[in-house]
C-alpha atoms as a PDB file:
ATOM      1  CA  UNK A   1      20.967  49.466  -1.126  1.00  0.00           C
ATOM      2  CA  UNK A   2      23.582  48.270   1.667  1.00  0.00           C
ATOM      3  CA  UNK A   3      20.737  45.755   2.709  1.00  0.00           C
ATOM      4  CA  UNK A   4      21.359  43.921  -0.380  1.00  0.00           C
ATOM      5  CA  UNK A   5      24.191  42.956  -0.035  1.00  0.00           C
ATOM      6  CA  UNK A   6      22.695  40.902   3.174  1.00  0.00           C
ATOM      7  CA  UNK A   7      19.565  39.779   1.726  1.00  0.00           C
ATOM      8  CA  UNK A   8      20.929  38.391  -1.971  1.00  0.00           C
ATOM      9  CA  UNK A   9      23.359  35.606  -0.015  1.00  0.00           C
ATOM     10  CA  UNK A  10      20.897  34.949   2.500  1.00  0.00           C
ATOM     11  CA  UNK A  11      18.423  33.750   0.384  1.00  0.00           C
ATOM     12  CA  UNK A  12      20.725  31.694  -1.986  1.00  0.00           C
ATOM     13  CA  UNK A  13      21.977  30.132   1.029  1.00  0.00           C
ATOM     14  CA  UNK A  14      18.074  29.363   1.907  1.00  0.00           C
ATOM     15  CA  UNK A  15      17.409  28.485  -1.774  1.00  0.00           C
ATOM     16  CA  UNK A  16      20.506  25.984  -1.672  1.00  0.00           C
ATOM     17  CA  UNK A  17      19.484  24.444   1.778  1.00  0.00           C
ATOM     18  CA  UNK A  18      16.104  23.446   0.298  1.00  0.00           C
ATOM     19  CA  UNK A  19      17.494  21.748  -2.372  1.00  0.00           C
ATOM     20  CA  UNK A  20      19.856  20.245  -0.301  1.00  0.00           C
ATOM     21  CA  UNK A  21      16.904  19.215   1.610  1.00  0.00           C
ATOM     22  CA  UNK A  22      14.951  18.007  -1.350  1.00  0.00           C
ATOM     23  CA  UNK A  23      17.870  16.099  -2.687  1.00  0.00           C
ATOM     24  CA  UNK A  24      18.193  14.444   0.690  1.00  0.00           C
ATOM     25  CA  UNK A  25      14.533  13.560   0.617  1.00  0.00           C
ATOM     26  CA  UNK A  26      15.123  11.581  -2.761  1.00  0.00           C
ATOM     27  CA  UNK A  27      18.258   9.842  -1.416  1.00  0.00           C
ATOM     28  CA  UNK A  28      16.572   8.855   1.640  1.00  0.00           C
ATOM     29  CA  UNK A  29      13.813   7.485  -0.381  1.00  0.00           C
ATOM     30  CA  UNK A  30      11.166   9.385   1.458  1.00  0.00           C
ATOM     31  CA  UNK A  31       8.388   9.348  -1.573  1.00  0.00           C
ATOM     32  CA  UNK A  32       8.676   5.885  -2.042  1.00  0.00           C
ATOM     33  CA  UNK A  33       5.499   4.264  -0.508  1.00  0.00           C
ATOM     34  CA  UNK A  34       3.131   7.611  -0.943  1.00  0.00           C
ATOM     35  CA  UNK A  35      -0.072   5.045  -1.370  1.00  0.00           C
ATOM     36  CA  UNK A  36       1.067   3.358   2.645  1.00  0.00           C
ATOM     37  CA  UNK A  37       0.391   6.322   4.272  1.00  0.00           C
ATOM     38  CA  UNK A  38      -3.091   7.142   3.502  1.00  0.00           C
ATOM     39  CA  UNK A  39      -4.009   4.060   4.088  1.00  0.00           C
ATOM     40  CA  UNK A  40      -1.660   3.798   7.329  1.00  0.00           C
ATOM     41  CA  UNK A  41      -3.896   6.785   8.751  1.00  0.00           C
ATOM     42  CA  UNK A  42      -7.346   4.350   7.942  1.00  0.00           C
ATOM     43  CA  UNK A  43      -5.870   1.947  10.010  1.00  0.00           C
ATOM     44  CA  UNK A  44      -7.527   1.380  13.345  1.00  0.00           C
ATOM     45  CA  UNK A  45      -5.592  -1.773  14.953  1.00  0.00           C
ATOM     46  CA  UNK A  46      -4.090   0.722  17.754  1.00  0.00           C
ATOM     47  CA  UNK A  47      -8.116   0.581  18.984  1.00  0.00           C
ATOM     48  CA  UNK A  48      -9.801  -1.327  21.792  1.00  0.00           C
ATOM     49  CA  UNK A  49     -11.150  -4.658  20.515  1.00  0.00           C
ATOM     50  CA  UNK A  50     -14.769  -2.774  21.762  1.00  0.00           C
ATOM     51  CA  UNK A  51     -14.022   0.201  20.034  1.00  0.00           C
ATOM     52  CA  UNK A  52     -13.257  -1.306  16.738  1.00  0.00           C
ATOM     53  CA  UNK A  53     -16.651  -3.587  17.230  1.00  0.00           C
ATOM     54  CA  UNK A  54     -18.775  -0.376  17.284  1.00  0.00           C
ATOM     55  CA  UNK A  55     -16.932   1.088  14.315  1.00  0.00           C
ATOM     56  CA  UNK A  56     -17.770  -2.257  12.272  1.00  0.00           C
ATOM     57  CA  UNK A  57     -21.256  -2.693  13.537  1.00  0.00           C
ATOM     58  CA  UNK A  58     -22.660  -0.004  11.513  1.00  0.00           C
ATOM     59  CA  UNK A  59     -25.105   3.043  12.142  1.00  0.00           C
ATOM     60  CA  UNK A  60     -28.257   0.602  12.884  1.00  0.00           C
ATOM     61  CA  UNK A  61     -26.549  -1.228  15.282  1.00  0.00           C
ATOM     62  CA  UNK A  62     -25.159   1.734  17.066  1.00  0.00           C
ATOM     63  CA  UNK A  63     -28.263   3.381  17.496  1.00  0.00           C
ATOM     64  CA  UNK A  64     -29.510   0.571  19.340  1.00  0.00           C
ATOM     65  CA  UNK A  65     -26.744   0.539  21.969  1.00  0.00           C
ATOM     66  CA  UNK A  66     -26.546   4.515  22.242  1.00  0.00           C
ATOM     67  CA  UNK A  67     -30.632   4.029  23.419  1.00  0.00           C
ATOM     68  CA  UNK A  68     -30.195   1.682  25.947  1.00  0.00           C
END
């Protein structure tokens, strides 16, 4: 029962630090551009100029440089 005591603050002071948290999150608008990232992670500009010429040439045309 003495644990209680502990435990009830604790996790008002957890529940109150998420919202504090979440409430930051909208402030800072963090969910602002939630379409940017997934196509951020699609993006492949950080590639060699080779690389991204195999990923745009297609399946036939890889298959013909992977037998060589």
């Amino acid at each position: 029962m003495n644990v209680l005591f502990f435990l009830i603050p604790i996790a008002l002071g957890l529940g109150a630090l998420g919202l504090v948290a979440f409430l930051w999150s909208l402030k800072s608008n963090q969910y602002e551009d939630l379409q940017g990232a997934a196509y951020r992670i699609l993006d492949d500009s950080d590639l060699e100029p080779e690389e991204q010429a195999k990923i745009h040439a297609g399946p036939q045309q890889q298959a013909k440089t992977a037998s060589r």
